[in-house]
Protein backbone atom coordinates (compact mmCIF):
# COMPACT_ATOMS: atom_id res chain seq x y z
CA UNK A 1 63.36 165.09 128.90
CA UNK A 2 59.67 165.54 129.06
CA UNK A 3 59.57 169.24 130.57
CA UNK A 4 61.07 172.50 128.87
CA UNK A 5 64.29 174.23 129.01
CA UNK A 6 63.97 176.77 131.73
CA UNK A 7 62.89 180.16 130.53
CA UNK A 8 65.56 182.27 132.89
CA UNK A 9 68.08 180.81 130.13
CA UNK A 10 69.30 182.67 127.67
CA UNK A 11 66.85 181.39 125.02
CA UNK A 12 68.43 180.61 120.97
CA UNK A 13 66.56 178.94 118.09
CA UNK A 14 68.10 175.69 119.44
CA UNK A 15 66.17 175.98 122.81
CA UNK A 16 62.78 176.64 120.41
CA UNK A 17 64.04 173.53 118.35
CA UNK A 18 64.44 171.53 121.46
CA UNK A 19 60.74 172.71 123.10
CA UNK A 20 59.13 172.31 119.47
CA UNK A 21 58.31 175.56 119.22
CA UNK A 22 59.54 175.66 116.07
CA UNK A 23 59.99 172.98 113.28
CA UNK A 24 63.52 170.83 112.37
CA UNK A 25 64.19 168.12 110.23
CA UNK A 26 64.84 165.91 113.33
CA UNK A 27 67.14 162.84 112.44
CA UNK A 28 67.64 161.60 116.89
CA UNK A 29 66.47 162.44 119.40
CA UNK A 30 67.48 161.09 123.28
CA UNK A 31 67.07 162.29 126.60
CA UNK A 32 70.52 164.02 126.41
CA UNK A 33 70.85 165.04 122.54
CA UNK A 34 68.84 166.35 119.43
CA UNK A 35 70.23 165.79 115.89
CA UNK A 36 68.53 168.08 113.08
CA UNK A 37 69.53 168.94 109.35
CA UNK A 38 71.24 172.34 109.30
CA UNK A 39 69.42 175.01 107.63
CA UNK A 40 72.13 176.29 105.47
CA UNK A 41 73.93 173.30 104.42
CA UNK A 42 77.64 173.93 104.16
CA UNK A 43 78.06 170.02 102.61
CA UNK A 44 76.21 167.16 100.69
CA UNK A 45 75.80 166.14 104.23
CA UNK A 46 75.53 169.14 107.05
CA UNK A 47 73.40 167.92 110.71
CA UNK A 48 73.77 169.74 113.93
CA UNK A 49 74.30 167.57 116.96
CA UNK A 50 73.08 169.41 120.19
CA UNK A 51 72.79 168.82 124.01
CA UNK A 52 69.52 169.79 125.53
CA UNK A 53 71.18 171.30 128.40
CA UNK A 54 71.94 174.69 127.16
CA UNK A 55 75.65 175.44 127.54
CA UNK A 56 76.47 178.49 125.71
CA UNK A 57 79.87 178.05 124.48
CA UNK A 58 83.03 175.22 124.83
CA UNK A 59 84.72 177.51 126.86
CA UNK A 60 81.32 177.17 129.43
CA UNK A 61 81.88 173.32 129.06
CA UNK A 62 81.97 171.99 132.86
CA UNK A 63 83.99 169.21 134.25
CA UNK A 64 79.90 167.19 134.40
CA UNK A 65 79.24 167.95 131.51
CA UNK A 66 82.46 166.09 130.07
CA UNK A 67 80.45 162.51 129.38
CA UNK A 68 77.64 164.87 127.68
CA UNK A 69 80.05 166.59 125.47
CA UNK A 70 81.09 163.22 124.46
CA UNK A 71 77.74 161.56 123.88
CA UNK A 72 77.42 164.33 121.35
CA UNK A 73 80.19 162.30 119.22
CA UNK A 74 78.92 159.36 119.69
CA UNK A 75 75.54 160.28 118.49
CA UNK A 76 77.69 161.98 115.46
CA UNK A 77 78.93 157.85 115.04
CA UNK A 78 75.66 156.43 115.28
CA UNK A 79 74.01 158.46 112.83
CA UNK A 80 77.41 158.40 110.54
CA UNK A 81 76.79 154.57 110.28
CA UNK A 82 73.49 154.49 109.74
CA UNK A 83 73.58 156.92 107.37
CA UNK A 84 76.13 155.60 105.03
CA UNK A 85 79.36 157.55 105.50
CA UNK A 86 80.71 156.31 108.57
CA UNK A 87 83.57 154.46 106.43
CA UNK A 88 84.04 157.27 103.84
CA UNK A 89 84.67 159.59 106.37
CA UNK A 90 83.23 162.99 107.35
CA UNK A 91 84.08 166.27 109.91
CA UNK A 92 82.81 166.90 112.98
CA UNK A 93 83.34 170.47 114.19
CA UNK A 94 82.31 173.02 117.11
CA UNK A 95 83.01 176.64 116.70
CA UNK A 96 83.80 178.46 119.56
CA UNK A 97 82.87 182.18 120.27
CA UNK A 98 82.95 184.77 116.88
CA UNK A 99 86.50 184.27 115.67
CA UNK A 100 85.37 180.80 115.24
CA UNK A 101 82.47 180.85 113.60
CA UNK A 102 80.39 180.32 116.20
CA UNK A 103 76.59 182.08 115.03
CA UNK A 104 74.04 180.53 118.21
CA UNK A 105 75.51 180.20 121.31
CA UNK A 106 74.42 177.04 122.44
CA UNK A 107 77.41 174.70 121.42
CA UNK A 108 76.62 172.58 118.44
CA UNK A 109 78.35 169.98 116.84
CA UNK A 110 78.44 169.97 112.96
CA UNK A 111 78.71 166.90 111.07
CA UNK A 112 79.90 167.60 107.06
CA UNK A 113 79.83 164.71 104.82
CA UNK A 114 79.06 163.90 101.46
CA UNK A 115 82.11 165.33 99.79
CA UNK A 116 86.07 165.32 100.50
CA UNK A 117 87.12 168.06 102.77
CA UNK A 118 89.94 170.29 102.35
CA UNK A 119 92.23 171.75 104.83
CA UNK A 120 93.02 174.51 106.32
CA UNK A 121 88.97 174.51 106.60
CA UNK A 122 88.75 178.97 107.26
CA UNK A 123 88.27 181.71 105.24
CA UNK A 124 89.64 185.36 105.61
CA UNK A 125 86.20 186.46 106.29
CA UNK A 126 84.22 186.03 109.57
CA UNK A 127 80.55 184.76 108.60
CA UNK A 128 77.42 187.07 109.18
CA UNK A 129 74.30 185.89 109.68
């Protein structure tokens, strides 16, 4: 995806990611996808999966965007593998509007890793930014 995302979008930091307007620790990139290091690292192991089409939140998920939405996890996979913790095993998460945690709305896988995880995985608090 040589061109830009559309500027009549509702622009986040991911859109600036994706244009290169601003910098990210970028670990894949495809014509579909970007994979980048999270900022604010919530695990050993914390990356941010993202489509390049912007799509703002699951509930926005469209019945074509259903193989994109999955290429997300498989990108999650391939990078698992490569990077080691495939077998050990790790979380992959969306959050979904503000009572899930959900900061930038353009939907955003996170991949944890790097530590075991416990479960139930909230807190009584909603996170601020």
């Amino acid at each position: 995806m040589s061109e830009s995302i559309s500027q009549t979008t509702n622009e986040t930091i991911f859109t600036k990611i994706i244009n290169k307007e601003i910098p990210a620790d970028i670990l894949y990139e495809d014509e579909l996808a970007l994979a980048f290091s999270d900022i604010n690292p919530q695990a050993p192991i914390h990356f941010l999966v993202i489509p390049k089409k912007p799509i703002t939140t699951i509930n926005a998920i469209q019945e074509e965007d259903k193989a994109l939405v999955g290429h997300l996890y498989w990108v999650a996979a391939k990078l698992a593998e490569k990077h080691g913790f495939a077998k050990d095993g790790y979380r992959a998460v969306m959050n979904c509007n503000e009572n899930g945690g959900q900061t930038v709305y353009h939907i955003h896988l996170h991949v944890l890793a790097g530590k075991a995880m416990g479960w139930p995985p909230y807190q009584d608090k909603l996170k601020t930014l």
